[in-house]
Protein backbone atom coordinates (compact mmCIF):
# COMPACT_ATOMS: atom_id res chain seq x y z
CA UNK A 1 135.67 -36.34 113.24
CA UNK A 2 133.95 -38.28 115.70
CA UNK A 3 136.31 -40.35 117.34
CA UNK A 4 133.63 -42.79 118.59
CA UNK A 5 132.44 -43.35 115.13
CA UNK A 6 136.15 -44.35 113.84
CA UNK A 7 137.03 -48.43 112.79
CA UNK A 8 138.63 -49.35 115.71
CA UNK A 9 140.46 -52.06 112.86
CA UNK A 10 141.98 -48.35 111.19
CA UNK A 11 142.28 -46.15 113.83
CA UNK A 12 142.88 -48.42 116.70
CA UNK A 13 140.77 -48.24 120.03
CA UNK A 14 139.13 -45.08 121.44
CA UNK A 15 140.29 -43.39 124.43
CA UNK A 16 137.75 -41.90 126.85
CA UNK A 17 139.18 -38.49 128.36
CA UNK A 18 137.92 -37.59 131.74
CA UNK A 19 135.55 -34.96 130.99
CA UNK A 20 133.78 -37.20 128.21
CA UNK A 21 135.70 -36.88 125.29
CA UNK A 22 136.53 -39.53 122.96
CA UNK A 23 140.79 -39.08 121.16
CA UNK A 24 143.06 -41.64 119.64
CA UNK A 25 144.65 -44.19 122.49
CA UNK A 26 147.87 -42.76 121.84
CA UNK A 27 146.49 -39.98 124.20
CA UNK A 28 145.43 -42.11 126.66
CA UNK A 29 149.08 -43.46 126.89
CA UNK A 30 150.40 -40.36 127.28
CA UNK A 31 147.96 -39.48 129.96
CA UNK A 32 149.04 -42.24 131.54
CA UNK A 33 153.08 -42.38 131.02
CA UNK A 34 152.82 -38.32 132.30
CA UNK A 35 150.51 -39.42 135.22
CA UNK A 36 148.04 -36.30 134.39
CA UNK A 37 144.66 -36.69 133.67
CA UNK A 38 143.78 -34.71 130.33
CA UNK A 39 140.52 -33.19 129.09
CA UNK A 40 139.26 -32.83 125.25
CA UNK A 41 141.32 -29.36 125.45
CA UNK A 42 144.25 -31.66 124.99
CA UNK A 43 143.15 -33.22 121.91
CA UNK A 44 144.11 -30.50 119.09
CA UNK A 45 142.61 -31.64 115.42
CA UNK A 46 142.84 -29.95 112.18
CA UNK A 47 139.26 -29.83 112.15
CA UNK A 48 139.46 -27.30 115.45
CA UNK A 49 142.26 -25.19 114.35
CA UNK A 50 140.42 -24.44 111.13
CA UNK A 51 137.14 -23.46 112.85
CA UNK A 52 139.34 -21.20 114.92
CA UNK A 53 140.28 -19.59 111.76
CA UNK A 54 136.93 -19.26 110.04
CA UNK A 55 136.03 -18.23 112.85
CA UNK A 56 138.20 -15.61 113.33
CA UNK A 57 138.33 -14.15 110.04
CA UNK A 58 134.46 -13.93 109.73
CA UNK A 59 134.33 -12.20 112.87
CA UNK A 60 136.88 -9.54 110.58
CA UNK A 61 139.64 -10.02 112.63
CA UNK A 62 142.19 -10.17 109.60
CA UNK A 63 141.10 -7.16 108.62
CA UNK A 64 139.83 -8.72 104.96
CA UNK A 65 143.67 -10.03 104.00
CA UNK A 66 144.43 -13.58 102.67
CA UNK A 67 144.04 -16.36 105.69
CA UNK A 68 147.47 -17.96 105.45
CA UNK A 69 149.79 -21.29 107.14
CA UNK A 70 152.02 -18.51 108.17
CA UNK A 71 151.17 -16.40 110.33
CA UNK A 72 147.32 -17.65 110.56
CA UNK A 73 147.07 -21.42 111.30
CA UNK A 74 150.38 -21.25 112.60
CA UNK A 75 149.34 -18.58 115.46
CA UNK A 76 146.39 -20.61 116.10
CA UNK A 77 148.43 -23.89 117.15
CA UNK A 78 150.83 -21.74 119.43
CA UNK A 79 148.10 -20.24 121.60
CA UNK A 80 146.29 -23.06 121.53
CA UNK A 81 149.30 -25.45 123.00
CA UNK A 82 150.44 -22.13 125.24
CA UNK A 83 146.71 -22.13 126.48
CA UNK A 84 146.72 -26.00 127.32
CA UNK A 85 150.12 -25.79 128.74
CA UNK A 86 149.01 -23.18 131.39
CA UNK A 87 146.27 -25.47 132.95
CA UNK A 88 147.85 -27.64 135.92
C-alpha cells in the first residue's frame, strides 16, 4: 500500500520519512518523541514481510517444505527488527 494514496479521513495524515518515504503519522511521532530521524527501513508492513517470503522460498531456500507463521514469517520479522535496530 501506498501510503500517499490512503484517505487521510481513514488513515489519518501521512508522514514523510527523511529519505522520501511516505508511513502512518504514528511514525512520525515516534520519530519525534525518540528524537531519531527514521528511514522507510523503519516502516515494516505485511505487504514487505510477505515479499521477503516469496521471495525467499522461490529462490528454494526452504528447501520445497510448507512456508509457515512459525518459523517462516516469524524469522522474517526478527531479522528484520534486529537489522533496523543495528543502524544508529
Amino acid at each position: 500500500i501506498d501510503a500517499g494514496t490512503m484517505s487521510p479521513f481513514e488513515h489519518g495524515e501521512v508522514f514523510v520519512l527523511e529519505d522520501g518515504g511516505e508511513c502512518d503519522l504514528d511514525l512520525g511521532n515516534y520519530e519525534r518523541f525518540l528524537g531519531v530521524s527514521l528511514t522507510s527501513r523503519s516502516n515494516l508492513t505485511t505487504g514487505k514481510v510477505y515479499q521477503l517470503v516469496i521471495e525467499r522460498e522461490r529462490r528454494g531456500d526452504y528447501l520445497g517444505k510448507t512456508v509457515q507463521v512459525v518459523p517462516h514469517i516469524v524469522d522474517v520479522i526478527q531479522e528484520w527488527v534486529l537489522d533496523v535496530a543495528k543502524v544508529p
